[in-house]
PDB file of N, CA and C in Angstrom:
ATOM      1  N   UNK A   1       0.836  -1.163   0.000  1.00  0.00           N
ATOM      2  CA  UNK A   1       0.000   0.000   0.000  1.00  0.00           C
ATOM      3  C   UNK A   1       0.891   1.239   0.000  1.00  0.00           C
ATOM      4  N   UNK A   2       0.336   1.732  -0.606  1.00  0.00           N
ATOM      5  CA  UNK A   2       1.381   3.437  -0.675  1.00  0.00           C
ATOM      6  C   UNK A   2       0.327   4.913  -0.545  1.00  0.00           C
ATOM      7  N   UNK A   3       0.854   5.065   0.867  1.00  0.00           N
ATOM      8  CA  UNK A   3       0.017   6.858   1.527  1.00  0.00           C
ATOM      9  C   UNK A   3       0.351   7.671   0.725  1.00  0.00           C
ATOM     10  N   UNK A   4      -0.025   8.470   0.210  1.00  0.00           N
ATOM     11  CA  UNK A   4       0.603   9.690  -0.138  1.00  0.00           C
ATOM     12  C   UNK A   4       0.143  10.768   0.608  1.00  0.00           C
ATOM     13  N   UNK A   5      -0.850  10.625   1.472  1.00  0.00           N
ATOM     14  CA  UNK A   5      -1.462  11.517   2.501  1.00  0.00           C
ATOM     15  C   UNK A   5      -1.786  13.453   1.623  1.00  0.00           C
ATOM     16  N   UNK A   6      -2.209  12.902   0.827  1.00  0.00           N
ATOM     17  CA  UNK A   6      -2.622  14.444  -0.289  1.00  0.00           C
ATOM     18  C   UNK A   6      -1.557  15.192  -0.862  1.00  0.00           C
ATOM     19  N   UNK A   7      -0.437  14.631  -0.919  1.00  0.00           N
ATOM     20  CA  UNK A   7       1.049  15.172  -1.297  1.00  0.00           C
ATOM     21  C   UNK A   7       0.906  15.299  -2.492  1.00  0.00           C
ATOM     22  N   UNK A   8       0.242  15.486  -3.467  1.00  0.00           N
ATOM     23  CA  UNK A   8       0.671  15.150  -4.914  1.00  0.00           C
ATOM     24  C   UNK A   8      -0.894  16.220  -5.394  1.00  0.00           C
ATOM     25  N   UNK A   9      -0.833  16.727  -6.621  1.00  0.00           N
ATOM     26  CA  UNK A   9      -1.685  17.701  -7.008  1.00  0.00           C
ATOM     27  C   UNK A   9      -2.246  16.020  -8.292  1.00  0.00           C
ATOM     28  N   UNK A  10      -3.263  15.861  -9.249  1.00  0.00           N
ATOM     29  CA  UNK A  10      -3.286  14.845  -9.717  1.00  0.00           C
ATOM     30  C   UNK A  10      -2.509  14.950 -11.096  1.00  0.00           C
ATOM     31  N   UNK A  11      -1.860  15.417 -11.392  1.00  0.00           N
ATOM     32  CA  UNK A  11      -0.826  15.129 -12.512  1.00  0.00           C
ATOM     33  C   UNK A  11       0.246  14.305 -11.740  1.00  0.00           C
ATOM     34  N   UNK A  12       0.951  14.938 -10.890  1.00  0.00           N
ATOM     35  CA  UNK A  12       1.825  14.255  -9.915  1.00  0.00           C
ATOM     36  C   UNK A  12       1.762  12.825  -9.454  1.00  0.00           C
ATOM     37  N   UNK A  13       0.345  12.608  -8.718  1.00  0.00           N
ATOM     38  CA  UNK A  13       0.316  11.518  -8.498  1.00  0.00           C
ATOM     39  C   UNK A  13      -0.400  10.639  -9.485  1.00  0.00           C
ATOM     40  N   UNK A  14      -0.643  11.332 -10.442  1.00  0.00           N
ATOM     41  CA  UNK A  14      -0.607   9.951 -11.804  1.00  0.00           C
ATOM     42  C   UNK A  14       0.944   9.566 -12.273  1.00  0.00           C
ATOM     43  N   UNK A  15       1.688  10.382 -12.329  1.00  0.00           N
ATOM     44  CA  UNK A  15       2.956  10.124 -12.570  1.00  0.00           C
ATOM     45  C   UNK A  15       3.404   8.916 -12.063  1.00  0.00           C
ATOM     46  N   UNK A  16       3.309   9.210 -10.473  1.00  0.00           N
ATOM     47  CA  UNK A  16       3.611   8.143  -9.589  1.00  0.00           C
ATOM     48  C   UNK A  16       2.949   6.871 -10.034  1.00  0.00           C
ATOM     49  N   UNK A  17       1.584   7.105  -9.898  1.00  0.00           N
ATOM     50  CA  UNK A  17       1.024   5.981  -9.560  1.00  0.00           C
ATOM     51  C   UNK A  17       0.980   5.167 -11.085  1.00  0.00           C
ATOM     52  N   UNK A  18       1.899   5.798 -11.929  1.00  0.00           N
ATOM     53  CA  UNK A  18       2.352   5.064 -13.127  1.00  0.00           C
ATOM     54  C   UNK A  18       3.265   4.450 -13.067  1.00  0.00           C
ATOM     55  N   UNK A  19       3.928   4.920 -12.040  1.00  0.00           N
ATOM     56  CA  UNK A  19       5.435   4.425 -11.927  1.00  0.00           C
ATOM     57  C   UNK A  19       5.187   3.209 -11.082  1.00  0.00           C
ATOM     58  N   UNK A  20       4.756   3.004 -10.123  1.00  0.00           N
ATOM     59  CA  UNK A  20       4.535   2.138  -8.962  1.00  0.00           C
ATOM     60  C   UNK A  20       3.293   1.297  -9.900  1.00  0.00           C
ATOM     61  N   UNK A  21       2.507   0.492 -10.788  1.00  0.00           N
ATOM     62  CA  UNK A  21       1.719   0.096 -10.704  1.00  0.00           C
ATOM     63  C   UNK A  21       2.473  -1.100 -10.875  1.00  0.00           C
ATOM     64  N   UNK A  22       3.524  -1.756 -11.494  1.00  0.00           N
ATOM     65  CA  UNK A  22       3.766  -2.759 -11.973  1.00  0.00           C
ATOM     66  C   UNK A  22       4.406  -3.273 -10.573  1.00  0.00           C
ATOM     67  N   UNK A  23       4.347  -2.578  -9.406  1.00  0.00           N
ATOM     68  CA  UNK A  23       5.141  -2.669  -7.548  1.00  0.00           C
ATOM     69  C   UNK A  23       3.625  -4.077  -7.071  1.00  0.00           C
ATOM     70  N   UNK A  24       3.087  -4.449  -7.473  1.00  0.00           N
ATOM     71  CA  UNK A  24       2.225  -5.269  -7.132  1.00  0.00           C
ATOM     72  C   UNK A  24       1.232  -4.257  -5.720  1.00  0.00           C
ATOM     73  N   UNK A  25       0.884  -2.930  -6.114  1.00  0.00           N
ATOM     74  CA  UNK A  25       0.614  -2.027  -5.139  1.00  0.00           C
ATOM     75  C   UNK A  25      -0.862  -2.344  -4.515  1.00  0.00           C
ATOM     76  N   UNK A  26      -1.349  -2.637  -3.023  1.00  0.00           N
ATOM     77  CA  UNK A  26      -2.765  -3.109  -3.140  1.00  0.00           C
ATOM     78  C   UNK A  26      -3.452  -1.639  -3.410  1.00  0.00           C
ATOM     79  N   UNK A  27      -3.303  -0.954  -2.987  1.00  0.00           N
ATOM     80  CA  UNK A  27      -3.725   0.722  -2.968  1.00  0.00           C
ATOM     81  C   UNK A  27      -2.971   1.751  -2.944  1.00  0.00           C
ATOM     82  N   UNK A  28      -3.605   2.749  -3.713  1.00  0.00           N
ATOM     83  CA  UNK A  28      -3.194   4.503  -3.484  1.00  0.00           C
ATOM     84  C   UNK A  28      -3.821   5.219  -2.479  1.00  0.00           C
ATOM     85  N   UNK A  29      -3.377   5.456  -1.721  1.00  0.00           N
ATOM     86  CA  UNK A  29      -4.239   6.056  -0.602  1.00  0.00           C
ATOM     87  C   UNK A  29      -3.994   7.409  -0.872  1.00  0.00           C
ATOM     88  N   UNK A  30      -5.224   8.208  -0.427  1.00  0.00           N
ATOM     89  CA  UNK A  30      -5.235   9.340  -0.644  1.00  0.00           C
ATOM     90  C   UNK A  30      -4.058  10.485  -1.491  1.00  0.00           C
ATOM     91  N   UNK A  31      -3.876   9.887  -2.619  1.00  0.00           N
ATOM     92  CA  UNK A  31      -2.731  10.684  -3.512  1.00  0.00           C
ATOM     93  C   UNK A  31      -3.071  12.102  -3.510  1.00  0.00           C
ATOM     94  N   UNK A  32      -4.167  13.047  -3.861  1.00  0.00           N
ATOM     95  CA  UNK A  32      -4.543  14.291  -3.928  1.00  0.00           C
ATOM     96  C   UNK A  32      -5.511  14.550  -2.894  1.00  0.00           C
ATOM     97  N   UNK A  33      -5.868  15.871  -2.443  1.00  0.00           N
ATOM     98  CA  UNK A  33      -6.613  16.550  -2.135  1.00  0.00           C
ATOM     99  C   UNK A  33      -8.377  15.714  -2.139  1.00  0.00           C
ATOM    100  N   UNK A  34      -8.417  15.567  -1.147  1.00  0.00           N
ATOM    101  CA  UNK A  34     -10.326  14.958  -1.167  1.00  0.00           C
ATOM    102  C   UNK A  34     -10.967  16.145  -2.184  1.00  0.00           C
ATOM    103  N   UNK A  35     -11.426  15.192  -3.370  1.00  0.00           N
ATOM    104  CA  UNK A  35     -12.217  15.706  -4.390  1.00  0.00           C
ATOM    105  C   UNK A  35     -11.595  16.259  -5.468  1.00  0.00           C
ATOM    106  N   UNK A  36     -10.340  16.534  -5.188  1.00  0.00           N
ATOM    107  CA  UNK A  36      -9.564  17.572  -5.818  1.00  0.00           C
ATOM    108  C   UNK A  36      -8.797  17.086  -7.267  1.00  0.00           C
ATOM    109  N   UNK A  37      -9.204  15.880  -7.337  1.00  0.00           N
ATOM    110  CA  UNK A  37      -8.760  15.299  -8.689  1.00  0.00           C
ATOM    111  C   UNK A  37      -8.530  13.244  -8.718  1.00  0.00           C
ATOM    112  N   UNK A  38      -9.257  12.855  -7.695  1.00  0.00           N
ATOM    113  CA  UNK A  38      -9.555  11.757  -7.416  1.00  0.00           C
ATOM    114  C   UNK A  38     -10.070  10.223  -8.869  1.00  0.00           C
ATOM    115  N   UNK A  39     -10.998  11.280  -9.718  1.00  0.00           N
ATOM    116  CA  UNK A  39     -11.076  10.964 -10.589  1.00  0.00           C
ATOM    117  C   UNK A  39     -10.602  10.663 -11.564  1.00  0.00           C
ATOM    118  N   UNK A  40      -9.739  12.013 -11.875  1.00  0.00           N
ATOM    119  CA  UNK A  40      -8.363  11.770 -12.914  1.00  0.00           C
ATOM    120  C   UNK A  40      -7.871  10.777 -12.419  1.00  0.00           C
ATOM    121  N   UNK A  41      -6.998  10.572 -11.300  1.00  0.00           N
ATOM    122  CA  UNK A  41      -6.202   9.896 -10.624  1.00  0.00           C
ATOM    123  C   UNK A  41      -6.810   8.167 -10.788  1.00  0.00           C
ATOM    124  N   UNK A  42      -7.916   8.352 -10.257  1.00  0.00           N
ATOM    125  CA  UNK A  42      -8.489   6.749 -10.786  1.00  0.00           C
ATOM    126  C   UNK A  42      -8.786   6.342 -12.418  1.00  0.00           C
ATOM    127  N   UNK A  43      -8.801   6.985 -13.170  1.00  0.00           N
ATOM    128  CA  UNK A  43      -9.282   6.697 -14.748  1.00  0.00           C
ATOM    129  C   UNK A  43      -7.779   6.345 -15.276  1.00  0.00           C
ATOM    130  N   UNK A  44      -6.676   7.043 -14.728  1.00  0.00           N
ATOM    131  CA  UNK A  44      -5.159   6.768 -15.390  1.00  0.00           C
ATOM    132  C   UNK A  44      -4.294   5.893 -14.756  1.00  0.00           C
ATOM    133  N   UNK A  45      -4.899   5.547 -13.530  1.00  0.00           N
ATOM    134  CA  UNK A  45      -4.043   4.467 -12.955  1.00  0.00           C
ATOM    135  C   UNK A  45      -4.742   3.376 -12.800  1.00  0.00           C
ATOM    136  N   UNK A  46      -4.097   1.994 -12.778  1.00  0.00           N
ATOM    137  CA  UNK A  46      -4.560   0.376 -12.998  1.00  0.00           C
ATOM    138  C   UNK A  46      -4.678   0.036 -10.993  1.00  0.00           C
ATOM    139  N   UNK A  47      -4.149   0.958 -10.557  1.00  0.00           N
ATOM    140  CA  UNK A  47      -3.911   0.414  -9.069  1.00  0.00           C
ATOM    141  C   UNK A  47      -5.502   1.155  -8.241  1.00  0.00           C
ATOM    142  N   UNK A  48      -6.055   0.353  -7.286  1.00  0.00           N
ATOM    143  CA  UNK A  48      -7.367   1.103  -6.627  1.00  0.00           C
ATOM    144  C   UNK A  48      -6.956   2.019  -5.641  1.00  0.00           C
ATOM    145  N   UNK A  49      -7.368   2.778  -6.025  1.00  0.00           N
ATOM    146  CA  UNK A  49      -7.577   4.244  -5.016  1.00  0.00           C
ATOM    147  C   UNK A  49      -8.233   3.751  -3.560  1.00  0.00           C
ATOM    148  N   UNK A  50      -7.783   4.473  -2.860  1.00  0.00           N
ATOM    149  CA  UNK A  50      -8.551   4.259  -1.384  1.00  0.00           C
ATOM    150  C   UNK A  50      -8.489   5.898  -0.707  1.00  0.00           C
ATOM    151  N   UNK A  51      -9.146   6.945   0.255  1.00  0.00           N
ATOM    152  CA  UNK A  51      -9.221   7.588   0.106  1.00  0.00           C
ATOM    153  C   UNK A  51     -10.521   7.398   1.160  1.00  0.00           C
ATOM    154  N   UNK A  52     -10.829   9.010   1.883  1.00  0.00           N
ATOM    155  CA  UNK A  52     -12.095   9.164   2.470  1.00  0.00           C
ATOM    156  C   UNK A  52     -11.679   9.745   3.630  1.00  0.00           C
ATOM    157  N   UNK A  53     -10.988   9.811   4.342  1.00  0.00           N
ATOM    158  CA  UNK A  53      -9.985   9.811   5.770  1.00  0.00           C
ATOM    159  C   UNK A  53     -10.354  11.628   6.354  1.00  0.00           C
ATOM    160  N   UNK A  54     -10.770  12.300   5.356  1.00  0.00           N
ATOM    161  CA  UNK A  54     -11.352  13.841   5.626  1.00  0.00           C
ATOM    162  C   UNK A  54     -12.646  13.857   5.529  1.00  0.00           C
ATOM    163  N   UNK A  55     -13.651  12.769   4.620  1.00  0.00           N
ATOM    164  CA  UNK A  55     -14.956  12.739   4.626  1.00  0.00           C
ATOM    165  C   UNK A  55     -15.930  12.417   6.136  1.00  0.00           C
ATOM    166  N   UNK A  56     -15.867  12.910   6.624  1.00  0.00           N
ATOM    167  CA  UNK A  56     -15.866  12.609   8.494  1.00  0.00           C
ATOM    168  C   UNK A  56     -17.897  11.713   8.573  1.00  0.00           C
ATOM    169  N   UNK A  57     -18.209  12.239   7.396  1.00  0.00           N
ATOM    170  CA  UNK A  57     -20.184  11.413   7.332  1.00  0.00           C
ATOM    171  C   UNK A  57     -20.221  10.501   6.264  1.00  0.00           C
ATOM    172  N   UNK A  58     -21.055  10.022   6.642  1.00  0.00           N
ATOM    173  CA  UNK A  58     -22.297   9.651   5.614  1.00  0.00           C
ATOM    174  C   UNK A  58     -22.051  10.032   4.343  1.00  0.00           C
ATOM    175  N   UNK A  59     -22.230  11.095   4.482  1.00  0.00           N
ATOM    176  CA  UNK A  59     -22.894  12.435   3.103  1.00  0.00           C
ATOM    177  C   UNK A  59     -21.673  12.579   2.475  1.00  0.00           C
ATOM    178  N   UNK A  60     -20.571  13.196   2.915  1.00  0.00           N
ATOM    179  CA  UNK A  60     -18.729  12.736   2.039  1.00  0.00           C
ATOM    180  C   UNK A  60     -18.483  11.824   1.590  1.00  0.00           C
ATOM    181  N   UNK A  61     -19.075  10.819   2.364  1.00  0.00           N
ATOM    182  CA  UNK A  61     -18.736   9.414   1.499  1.00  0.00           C
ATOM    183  C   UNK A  61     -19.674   9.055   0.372  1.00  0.00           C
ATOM    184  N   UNK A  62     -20.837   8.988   0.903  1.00  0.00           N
ATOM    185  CA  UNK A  62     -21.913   9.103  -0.678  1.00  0.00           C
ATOM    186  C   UNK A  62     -21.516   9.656  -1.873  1.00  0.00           C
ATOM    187  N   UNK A  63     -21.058  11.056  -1.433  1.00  0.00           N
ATOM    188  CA  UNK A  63     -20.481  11.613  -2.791  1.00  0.00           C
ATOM    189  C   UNK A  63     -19.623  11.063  -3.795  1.00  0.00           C
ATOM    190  N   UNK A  64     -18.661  11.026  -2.808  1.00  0.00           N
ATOM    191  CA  UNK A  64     -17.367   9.912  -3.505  1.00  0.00           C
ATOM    192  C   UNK A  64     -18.175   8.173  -3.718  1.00  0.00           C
ATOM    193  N   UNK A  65     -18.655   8.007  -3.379  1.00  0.00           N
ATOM    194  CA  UNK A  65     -19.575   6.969  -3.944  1.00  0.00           C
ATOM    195  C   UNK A  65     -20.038   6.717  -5.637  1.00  0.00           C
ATOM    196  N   UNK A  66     -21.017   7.786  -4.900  1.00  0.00           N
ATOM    197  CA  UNK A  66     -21.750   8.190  -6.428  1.00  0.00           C
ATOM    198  C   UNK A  66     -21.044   8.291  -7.597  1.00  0.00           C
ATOM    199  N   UNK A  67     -20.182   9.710  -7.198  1.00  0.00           N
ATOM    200  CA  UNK A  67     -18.995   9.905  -8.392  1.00  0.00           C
ATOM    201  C   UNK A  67     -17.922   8.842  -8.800  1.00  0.00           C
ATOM    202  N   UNK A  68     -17.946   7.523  -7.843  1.00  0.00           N
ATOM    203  CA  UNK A  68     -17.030   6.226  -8.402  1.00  0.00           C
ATOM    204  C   UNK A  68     -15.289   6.821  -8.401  1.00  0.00           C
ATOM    205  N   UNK A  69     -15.145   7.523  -7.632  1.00  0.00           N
ATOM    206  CA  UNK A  69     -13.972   8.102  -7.014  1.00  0.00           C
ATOM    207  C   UNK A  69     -12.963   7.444  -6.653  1.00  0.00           C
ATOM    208  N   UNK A  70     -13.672   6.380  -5.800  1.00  0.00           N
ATOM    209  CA  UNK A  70     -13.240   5.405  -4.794  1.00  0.00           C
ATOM    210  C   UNK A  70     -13.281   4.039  -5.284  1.00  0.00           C
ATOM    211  N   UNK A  71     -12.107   3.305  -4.712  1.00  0.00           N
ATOM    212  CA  UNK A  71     -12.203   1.750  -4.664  1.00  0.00           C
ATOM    213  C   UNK A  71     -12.713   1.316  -3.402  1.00  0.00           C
ATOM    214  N   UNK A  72     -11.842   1.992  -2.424  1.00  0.00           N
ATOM    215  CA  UNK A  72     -11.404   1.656  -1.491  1.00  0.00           C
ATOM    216  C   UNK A  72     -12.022   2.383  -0.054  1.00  0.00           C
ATOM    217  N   UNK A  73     -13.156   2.659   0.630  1.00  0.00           N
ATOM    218  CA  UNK A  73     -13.397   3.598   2.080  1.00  0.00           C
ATOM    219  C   UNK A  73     -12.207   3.240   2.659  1.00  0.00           C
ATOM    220  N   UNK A  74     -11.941   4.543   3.295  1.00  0.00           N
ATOM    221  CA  UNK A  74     -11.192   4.226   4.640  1.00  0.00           C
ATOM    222  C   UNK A  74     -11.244   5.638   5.616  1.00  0.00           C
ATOM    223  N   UNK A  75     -12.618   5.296   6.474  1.00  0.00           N
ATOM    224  CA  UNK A  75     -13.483   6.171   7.268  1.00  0.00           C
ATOM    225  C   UNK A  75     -12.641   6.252   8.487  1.00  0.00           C
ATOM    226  N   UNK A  76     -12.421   7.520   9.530  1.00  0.00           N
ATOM    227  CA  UNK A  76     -12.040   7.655  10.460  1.00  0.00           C
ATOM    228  C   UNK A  76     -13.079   8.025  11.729  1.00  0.00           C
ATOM    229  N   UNK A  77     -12.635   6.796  12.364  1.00  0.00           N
ATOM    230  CA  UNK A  77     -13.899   6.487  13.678  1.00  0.00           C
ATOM    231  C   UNK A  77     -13.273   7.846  14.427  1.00  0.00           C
ATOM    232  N   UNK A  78     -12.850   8.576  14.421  1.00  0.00           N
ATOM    233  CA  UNK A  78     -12.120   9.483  15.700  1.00  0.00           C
ATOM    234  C   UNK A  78     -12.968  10.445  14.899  1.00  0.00           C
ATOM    235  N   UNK A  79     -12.867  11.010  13.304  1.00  0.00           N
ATOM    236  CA  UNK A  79     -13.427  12.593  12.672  1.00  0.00           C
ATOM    237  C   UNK A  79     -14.691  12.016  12.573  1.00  0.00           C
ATOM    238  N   UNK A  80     -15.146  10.522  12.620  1.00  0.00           N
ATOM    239  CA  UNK A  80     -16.271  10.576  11.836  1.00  0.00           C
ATOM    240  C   UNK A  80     -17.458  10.387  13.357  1.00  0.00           C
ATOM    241  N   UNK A  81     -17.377  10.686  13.560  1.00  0.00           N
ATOM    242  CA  UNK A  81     -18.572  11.138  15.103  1.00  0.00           C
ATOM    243  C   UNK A  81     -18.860   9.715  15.470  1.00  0.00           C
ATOM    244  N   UNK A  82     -17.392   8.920  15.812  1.00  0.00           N
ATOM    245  CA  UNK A  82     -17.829   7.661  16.366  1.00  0.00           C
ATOM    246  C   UNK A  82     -18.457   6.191  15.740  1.00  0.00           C
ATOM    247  N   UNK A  83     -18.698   5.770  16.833  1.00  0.00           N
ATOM    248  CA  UNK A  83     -19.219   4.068  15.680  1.00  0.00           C
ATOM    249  C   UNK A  83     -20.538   4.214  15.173  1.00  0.00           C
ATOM    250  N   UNK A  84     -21.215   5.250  15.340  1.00  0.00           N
ATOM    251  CA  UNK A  84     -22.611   5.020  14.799  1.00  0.00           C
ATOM    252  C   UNK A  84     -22.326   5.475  13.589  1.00  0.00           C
ATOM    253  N   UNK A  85     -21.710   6.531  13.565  1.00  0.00           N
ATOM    254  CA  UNK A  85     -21.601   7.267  12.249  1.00  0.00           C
ATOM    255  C   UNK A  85     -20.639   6.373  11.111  1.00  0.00           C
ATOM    256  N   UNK A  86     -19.826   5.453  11.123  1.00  0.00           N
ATOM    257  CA  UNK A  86     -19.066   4.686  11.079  1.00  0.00           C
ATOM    258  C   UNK A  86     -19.543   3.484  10.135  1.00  0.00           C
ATOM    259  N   UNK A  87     -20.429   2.971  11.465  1.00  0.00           N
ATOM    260  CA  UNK A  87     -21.467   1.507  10.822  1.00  0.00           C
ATOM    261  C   UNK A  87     -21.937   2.437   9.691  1.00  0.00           C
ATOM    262  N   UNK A  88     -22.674   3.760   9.747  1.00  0.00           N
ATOM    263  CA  UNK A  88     -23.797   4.574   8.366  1.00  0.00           C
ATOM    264  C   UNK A  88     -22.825   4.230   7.427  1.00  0.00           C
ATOM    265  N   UNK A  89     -21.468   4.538   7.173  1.00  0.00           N
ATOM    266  CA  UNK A  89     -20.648   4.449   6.420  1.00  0.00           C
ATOM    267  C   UNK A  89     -20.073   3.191   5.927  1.00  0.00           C
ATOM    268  N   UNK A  90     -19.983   2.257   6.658  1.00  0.00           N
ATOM    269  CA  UNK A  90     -19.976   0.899   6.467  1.00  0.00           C
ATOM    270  C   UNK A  90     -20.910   0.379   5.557  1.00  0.00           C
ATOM    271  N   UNK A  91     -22.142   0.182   6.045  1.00  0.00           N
ATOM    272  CA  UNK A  91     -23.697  -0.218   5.104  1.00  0.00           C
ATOM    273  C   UNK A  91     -23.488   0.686   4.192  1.00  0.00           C
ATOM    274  N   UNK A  92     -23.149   1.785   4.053  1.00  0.00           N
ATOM    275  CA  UNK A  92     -23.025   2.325   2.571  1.00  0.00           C
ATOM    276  C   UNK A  92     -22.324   1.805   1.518  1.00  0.00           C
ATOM    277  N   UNK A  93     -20.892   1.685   2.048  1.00  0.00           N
ATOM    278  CA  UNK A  93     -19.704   1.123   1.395  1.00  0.00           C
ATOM    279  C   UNK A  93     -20.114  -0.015   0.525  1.00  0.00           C
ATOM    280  N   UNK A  94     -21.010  -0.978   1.874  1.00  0.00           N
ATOM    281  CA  UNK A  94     -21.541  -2.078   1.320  1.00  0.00           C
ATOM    282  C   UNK A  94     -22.073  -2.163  -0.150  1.00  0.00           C
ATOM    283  N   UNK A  95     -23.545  -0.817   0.500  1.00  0.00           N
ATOM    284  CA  UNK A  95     -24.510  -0.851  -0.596  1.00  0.00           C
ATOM    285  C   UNK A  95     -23.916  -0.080  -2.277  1.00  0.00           C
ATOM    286  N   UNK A  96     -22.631   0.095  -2.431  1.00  0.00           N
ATOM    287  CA  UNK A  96     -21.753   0.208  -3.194  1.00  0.00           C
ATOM    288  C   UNK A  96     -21.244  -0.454  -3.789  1.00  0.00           C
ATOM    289  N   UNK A  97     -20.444  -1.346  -3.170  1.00  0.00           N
ATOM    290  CA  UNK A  97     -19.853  -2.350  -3.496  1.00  0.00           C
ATOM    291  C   UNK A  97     -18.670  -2.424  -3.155  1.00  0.00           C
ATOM    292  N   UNK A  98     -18.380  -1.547  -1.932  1.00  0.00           N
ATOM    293  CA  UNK A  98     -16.888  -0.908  -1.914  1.00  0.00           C
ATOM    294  C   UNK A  98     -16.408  -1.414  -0.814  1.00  0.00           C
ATOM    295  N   UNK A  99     -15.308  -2.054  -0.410  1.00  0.00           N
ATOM    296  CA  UNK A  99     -14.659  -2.467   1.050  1.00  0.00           C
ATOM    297  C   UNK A  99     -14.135  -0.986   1.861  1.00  0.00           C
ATOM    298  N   UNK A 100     -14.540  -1.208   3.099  1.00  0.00           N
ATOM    299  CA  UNK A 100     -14.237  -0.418   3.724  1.00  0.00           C
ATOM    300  C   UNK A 100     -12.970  -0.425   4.786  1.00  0.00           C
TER     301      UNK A 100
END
């Protein structure tokens, strides 16, 4: 797995994540900015995106849902108002198709 923790604008981290795909990589974690080019970043690279870690609800994650942004949830029980809010995000993931 490789963090990039939003370090990369998405030209950048397509670069990368061109470079690293043939690394047997399970995920890109958060390469850009939440929202900020997530898409690009997933349409040019072969490796799954994972990402969500600022989306603190429900409703952040839906988005990135919807828009197919994401491979990968990876929700934070500490921003995201605990386990209730958590499980919402979980059953979503689900009803997606997406591992969380």
């Amino acid at each position: 797995m490789v963090d990039a923790n939003h370090a990369f604008d998405s030209v950048a981290a397509i670069r990368l994540g061109r470079m690293i795909e043939k690394q047997d990589v399970g995920w890109f974690e958060e390469p850009v900015q939440a929202d900020a080019g997530y898409r690009a970043v997933k349409a040019a690279v072969s490796i799954p995106i994972a990402g969500g870690e600022c989306d603190f609800t429900r409703f952040g994650f839906r988005n990135l849902f919807v828009s197919h942004t994401l491979d990968i949830a990876k929700s934070d029980i500490c921003g995201s108002d605990g386990f209730s809010e958590c499980k919402k995000i979980a059953d979503m993931a689900k009803a997606f198709r997406r591992p969380l």
